[in-house]
N, C-alpha and C. Protein backbone atom coordinates (compact mmCIF):
# COMPACT_ATOMS: atom_id res chain seq x y z
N UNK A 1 87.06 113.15 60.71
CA UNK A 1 87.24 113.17 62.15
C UNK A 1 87.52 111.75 62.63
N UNK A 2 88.35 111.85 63.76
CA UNK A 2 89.13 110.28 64.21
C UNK A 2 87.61 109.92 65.15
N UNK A 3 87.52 108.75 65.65
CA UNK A 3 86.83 107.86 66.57
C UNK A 3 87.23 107.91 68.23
N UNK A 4 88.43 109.13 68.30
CA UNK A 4 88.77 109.44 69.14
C UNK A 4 88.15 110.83 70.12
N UNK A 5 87.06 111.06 69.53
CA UNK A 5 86.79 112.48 70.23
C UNK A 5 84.97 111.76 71.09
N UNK A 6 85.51 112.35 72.12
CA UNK A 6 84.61 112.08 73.49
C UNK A 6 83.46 113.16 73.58
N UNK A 7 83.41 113.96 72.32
CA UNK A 7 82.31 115.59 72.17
C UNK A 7 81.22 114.45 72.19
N UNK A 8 79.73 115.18 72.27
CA UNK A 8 78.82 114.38 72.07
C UNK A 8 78.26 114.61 70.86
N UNK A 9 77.93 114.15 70.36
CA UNK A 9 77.15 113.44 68.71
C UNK A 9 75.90 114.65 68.66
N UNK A 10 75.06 114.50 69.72
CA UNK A 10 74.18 115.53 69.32
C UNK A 10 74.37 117.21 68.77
N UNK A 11 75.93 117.79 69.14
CA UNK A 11 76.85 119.06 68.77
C UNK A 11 77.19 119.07 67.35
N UNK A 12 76.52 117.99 66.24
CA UNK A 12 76.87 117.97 65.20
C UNK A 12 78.00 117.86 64.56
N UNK A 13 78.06 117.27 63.59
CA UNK A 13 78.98 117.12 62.89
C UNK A 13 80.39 117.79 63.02
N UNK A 14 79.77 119.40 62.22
CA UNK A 14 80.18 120.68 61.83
C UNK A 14 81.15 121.11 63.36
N UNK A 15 80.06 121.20 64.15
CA UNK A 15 80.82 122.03 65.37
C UNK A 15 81.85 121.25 66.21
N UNK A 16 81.69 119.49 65.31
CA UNK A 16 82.90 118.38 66.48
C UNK A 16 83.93 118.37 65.60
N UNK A 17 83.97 118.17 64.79
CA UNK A 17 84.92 118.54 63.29
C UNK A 17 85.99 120.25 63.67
N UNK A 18 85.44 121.24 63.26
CA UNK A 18 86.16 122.14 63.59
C UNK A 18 86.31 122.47 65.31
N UNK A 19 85.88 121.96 66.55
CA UNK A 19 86.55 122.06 67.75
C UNK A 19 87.87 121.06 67.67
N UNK A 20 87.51 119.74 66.68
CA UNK A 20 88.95 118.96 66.75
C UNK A 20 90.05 119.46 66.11
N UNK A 21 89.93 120.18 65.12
CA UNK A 21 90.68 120.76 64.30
C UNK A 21 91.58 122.06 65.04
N UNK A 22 90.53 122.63 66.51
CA UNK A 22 91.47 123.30 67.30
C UNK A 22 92.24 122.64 68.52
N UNK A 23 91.94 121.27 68.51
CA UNK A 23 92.43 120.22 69.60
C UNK A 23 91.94 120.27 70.67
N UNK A 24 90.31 120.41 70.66
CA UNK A 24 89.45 120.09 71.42
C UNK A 24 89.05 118.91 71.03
N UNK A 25 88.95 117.63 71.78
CA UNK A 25 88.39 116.37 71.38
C UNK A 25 88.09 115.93 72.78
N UNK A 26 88.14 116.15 74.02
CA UNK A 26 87.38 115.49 75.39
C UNK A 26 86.92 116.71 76.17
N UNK A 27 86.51 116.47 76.72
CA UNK A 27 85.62 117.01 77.96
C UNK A 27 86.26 117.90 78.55
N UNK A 28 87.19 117.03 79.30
CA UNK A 28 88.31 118.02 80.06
C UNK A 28 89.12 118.93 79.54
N UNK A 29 88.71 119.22 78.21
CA UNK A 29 89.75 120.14 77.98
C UNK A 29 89.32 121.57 77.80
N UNK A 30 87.59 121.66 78.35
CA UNK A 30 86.61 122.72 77.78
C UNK A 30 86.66 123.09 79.54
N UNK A 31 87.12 122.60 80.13
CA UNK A 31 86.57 122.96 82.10
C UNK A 31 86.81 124.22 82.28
N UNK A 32 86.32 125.51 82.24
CA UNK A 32 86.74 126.74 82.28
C UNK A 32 86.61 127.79 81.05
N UNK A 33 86.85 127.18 79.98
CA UNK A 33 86.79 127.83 78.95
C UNK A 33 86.01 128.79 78.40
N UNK A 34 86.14 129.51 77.88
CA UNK A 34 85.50 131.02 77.45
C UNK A 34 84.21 130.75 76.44
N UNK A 35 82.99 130.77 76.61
CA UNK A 35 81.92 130.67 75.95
C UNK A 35 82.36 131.76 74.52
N UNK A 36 82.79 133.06 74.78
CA UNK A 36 82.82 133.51 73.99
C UNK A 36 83.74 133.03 72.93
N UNK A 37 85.03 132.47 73.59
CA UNK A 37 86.28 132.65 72.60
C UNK A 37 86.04 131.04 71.72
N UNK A 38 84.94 130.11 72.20
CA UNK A 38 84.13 128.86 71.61
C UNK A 38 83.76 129.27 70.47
N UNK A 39 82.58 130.75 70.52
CA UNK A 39 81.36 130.84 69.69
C UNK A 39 82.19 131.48 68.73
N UNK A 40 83.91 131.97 68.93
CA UNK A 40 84.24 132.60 67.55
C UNK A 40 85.10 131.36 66.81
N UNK A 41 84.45 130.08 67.07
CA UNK A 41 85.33 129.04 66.22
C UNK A 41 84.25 128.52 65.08
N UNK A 42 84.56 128.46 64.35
CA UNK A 42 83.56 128.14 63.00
C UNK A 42 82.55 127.14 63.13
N UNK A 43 81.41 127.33 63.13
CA UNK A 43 80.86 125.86 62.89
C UNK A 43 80.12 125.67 64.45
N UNK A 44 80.65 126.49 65.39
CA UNK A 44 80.22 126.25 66.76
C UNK A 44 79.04 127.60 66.97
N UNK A 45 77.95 127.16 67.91
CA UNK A 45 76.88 128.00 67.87
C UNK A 45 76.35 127.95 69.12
N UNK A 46 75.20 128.72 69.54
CA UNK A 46 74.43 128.57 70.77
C UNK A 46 73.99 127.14 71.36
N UNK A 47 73.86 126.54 69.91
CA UNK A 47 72.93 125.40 70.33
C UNK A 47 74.49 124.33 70.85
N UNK A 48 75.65 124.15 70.02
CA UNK A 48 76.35 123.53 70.26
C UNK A 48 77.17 123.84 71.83
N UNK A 49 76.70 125.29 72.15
CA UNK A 49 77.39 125.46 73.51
C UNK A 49 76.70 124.87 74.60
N UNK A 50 75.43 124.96 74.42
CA UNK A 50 73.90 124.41 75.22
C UNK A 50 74.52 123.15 75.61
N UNK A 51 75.00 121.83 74.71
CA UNK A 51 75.22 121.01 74.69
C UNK A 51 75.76 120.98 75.68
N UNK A 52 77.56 121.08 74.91
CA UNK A 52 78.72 121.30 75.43
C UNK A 52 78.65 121.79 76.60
N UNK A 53 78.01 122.60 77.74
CA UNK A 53 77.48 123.08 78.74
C UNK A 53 77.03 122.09 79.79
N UNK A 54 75.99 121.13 79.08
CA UNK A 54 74.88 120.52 79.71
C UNK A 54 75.71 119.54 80.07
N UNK A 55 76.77 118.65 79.27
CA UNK A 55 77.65 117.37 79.46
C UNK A 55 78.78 117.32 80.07
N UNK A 56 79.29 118.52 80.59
CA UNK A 56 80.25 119.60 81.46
C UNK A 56 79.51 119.51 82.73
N UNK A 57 78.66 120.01 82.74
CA UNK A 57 78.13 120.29 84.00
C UNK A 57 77.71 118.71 84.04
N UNK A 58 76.93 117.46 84.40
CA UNK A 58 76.99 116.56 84.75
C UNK A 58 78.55 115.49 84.87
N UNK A 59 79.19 116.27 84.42
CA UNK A 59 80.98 115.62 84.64
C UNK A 59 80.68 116.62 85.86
N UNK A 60 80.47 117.86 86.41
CA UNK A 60 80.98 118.45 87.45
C UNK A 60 81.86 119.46 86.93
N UNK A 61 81.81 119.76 85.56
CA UNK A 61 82.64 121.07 85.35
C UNK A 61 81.70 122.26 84.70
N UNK A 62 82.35 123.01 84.05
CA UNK A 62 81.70 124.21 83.32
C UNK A 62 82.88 125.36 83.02
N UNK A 63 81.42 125.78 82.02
CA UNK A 63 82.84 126.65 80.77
C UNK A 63 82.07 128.55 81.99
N UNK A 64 83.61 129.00 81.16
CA UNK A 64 83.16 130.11 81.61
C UNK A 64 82.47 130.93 81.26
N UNK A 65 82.10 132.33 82.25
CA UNK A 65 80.91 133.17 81.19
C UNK A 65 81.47 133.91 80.13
């Protein structure tokens, strides 16, 4: 994985690795996005959505239900 992805560190390895691999690497690119159609990407889980959720919502965005 490049030095270029803005995910946060605590989402692990596994789940920042394969979201980059679908060309998810910042913030803004999750604003809306489908919780579900996340949890069917490999490597991504409850706990990594929790995250991904929590650091969204203090930017002022959020994924969808």
């Amino acid at each position: 994985m490049t030095g270029e992805s803005e995910l946060p560190a605590s989402m692990g390895t596994v789940s920042r690795r394969e979201l980059a691999l679908q060309g998810l690497t910042r913030l803004d690119q999750f604003d809306g996005a489908s919780e579900k159609q996340l949890l069917s990407i490999h490597g991504v889980g409850p706990k990594a959505i929790r995250i991904l959720r929590d650091h969204l919502e203090a930017a002022g965005k959020e994924l969808a239900p």
